[in-house]
C-alpha atoms as a PDB file:
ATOM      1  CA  UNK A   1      -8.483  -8.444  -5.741  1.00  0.00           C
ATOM      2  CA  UNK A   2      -6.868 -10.732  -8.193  1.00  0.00           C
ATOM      3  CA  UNK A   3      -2.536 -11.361  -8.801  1.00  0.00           C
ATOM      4  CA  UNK A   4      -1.436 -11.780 -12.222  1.00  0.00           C
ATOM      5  CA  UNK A   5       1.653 -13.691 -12.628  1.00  0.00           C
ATOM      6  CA  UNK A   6       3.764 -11.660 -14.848  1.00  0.00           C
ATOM      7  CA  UNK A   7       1.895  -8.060 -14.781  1.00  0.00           C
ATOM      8  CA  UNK A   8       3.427  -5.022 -13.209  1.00  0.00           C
ATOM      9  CA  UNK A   9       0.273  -4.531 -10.894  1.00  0.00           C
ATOM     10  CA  UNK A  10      -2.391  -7.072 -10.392  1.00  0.00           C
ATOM     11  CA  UNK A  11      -6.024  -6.406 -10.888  1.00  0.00           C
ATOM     12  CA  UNK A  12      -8.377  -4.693  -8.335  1.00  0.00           C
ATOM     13  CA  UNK A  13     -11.698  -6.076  -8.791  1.00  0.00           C
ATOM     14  CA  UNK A  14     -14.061  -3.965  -8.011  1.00  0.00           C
ATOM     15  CA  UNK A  15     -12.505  -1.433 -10.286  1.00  0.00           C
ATOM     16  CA  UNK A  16     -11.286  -3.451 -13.277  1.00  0.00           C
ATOM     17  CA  UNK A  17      -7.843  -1.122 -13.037  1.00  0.00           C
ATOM     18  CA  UNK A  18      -4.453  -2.677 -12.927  1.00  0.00           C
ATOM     19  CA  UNK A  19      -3.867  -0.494  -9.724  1.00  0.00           C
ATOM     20  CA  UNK A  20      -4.089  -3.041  -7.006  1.00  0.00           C
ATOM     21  CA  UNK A  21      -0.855  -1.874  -5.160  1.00  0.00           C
ATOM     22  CA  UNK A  22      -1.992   1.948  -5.328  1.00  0.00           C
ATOM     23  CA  UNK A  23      -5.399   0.463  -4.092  1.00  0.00           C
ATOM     24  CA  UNK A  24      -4.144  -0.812  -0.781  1.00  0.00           C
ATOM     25  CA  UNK A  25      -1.734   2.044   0.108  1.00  0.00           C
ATOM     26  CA  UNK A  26      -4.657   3.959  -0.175  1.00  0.00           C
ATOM     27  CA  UNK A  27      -6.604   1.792   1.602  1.00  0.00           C
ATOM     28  CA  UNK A  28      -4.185   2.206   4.403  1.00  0.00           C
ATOM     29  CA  UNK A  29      -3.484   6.028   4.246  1.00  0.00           C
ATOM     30  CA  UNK A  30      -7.161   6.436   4.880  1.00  0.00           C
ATOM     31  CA  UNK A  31      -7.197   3.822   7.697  1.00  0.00           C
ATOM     32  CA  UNK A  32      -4.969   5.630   8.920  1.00  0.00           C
ATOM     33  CA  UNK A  33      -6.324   8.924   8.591  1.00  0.00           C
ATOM     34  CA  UNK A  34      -9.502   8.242  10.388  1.00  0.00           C
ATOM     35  CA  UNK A  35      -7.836   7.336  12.910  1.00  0.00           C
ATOM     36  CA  UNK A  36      -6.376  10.385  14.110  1.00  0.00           C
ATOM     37  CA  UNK A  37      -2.863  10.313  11.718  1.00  0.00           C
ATOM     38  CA  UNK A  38      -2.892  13.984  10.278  1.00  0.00           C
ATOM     39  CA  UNK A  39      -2.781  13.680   5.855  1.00  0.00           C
ATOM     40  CA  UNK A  40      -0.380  16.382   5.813  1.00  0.00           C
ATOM     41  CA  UNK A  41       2.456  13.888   7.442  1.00  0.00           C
ATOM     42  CA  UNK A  42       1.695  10.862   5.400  1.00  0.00           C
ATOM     43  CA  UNK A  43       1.643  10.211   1.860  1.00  0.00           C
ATOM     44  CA  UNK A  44       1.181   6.467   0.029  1.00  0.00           C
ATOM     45  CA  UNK A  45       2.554   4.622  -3.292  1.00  0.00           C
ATOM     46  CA  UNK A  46       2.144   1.503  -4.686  1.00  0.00           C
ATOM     47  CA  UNK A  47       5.235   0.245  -5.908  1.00  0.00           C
ATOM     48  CA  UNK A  48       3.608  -2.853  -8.036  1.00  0.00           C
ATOM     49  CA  UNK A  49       6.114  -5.619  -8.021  1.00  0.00           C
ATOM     50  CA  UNK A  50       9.608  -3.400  -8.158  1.00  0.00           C
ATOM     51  CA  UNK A  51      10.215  -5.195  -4.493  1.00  0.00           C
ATOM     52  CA  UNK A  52       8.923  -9.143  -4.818  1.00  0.00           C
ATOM     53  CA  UNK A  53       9.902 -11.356  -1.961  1.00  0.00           C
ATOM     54  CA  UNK A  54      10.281 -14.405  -4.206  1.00  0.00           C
ATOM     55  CA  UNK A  55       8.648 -17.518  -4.065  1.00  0.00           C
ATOM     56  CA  UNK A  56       5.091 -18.133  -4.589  1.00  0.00           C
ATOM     57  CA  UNK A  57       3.132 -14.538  -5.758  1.00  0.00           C
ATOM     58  CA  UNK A  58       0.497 -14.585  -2.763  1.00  0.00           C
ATOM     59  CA  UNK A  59       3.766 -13.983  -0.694  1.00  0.00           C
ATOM     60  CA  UNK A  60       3.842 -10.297  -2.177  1.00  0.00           C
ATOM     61  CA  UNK A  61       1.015  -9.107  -0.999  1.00  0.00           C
ATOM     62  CA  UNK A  62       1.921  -6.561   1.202  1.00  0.00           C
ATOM     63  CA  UNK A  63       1.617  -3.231   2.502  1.00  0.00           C
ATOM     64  CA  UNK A  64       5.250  -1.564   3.774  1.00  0.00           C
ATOM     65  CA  UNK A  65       4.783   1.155   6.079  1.00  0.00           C
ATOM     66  CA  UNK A  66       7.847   3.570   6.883  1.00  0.00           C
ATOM     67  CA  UNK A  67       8.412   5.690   9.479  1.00  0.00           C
ATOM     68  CA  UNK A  68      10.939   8.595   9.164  1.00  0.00           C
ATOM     69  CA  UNK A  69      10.194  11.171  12.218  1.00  0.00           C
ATOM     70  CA  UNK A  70       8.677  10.571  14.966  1.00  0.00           C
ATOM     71  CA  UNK A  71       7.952  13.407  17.050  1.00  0.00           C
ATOM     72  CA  UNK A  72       7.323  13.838  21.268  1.00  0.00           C
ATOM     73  CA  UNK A  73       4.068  14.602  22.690  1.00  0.00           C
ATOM     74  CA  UNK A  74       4.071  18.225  23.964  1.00  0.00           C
ATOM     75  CA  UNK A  75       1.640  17.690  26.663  1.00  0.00           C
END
């Protein structure tokens, strides 16, 4: 993975494709996934750099999850 200073999206490595925020959502959706999160309730987007937290650039590197229902076990 590589940052680039004043892209919209930095540069995943492995796929030479200014994706890298898409990339780690992803990454995380299918971590996720596998371990027991049903797809149908999640989804993922990279949002590149519409939400920087200032400073230095390796501060934005990030993955925001958000959770909007959260639902009782019926057991």
């Amino acid at each position: 993975m590589c940052c680039t200073q004043f892209a919209r999206d930095a540069v995943d490595r492995k796929t030479k494709k200014r994706n890298l925020s898409v990339a780690r959502a992803k990454y995380i959706y299918y971590y996720l996934a596998e371990k027991g999160v049903e797809k149908k309730r999640m989804k993922y987007e990279g949002l590149r750099r519409k939400f920087p937290l200032g400073g230095e650039a390796k501060f934005d590197r990030r993955v925001e999850i958000v959770i909007t229902n959260i639902t009782p076990n019926k057991e």
